[in-house]
C-alpha atoms as a PDB file:
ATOM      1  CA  UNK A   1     -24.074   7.201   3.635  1.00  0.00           C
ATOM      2  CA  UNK A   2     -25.877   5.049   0.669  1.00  0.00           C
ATOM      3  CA  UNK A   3     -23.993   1.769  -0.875  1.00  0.00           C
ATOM      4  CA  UNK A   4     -24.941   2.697  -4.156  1.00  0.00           C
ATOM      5  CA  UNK A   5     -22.318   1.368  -6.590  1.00  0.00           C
ATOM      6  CA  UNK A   6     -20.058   4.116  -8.017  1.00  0.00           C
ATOM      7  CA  UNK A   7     -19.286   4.372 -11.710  1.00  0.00           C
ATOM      8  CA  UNK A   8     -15.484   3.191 -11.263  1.00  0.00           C
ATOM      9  CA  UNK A   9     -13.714  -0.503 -11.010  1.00  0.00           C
ATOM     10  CA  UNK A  10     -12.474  -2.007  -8.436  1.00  0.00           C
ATOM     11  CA  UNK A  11      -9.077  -1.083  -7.339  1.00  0.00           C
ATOM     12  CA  UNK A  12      -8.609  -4.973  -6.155  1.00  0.00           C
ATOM     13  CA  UNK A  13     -10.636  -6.907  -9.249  1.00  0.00           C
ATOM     14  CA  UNK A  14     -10.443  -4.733 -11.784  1.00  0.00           C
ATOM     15  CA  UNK A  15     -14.171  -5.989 -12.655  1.00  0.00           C
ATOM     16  CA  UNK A  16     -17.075  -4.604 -10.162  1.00  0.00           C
ATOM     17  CA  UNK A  17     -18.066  -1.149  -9.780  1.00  0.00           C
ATOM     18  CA  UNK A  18     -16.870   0.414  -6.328  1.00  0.00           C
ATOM     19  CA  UNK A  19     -19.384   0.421  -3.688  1.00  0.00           C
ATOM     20  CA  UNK A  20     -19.359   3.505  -1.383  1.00  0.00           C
ATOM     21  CA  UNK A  21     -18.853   1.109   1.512  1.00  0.00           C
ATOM     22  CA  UNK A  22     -16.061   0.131   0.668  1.00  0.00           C
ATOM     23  CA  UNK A  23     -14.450   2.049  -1.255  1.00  0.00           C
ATOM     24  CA  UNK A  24     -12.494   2.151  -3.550  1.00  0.00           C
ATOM     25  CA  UNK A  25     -13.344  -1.470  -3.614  1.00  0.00           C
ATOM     26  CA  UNK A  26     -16.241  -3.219  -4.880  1.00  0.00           C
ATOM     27  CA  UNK A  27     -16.534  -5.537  -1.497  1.00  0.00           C
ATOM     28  CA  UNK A  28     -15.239  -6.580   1.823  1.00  0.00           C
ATOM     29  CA  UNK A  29     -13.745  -9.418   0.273  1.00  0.00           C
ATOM     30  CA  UNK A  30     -11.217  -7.610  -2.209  1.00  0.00           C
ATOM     31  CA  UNK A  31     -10.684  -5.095   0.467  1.00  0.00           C
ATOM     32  CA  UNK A  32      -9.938  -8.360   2.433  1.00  0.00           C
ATOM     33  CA  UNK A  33      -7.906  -9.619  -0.410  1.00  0.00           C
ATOM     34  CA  UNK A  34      -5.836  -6.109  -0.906  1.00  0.00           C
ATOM     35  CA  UNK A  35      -5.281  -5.947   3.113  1.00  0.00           C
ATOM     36  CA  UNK A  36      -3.692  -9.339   2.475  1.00  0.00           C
ATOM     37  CA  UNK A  37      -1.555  -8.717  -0.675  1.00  0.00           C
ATOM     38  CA  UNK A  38       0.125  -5.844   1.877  1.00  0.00           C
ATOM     39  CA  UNK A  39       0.741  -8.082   4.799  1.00  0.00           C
ATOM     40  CA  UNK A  40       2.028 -10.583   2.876  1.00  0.00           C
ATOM     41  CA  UNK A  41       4.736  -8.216   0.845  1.00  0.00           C
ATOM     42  CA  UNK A  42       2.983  -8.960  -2.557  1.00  0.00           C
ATOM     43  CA  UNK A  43       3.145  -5.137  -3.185  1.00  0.00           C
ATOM     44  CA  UNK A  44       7.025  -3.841  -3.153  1.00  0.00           C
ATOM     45  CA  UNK A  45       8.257  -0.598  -3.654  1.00  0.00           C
ATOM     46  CA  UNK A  46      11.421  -1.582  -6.688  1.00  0.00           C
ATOM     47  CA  UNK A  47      14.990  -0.572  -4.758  1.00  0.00           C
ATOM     48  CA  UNK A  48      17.568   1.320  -6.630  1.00  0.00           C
ATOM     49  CA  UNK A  49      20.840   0.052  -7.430  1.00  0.00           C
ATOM     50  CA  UNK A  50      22.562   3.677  -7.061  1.00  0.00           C
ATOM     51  CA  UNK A  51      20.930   3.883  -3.539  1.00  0.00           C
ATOM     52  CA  UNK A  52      22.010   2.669   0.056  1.00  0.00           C
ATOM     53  CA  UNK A  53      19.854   3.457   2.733  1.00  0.00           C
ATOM     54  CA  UNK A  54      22.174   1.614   5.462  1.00  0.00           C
ATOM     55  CA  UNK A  55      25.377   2.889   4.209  1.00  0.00           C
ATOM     56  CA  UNK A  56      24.493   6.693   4.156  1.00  0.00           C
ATOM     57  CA  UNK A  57      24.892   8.534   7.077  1.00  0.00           C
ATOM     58  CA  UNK A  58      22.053  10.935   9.055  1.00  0.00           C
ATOM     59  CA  UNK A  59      22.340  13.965   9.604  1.00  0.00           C
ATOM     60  CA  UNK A  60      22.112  12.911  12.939  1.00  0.00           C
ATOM     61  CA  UNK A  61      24.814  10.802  13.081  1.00  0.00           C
ATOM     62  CA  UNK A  62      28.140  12.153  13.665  1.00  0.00           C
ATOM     63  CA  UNK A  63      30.130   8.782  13.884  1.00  0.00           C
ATOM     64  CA  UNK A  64      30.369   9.497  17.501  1.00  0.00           C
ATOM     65  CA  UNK A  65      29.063   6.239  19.681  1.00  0.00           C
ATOM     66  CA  UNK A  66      26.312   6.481  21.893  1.00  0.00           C
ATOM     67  CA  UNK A  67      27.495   6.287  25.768  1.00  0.00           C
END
């Protein structure tokens, strides 16, 4: 596998052309950089109002308790 640069931007920087290496990033550093942004919850998924993942009930669950 080469490193030659592809003709896209970096998904990180928005400035460098991708290098096969590390793509779809232009370097180790913004794939670095990216890796970072997900640990540290930069990138959320937006909740919905209407929606309530704790309050609606499984399939699963029958309201039975587990013993």
């Amino acid at each position: 596998m080469s490193s030659k640069a592809d003709s896209r931007i970096c998904a990180y920087c928005r400035q460098a052309p991708v290098v096969v290496a590390f793509r779809p990033f232009c370097s180790a550093g913004c794939q670095a950089r990216d890796l970072n942004a997900w640990l540290s919850d930069r990138y959320v998924m937006p909740a919905s109002s209407e929606e309530d993942e704790l309050s609606a009930m499984s399939a699963l669950d029958n309201g039975d308790e587990a013993g």
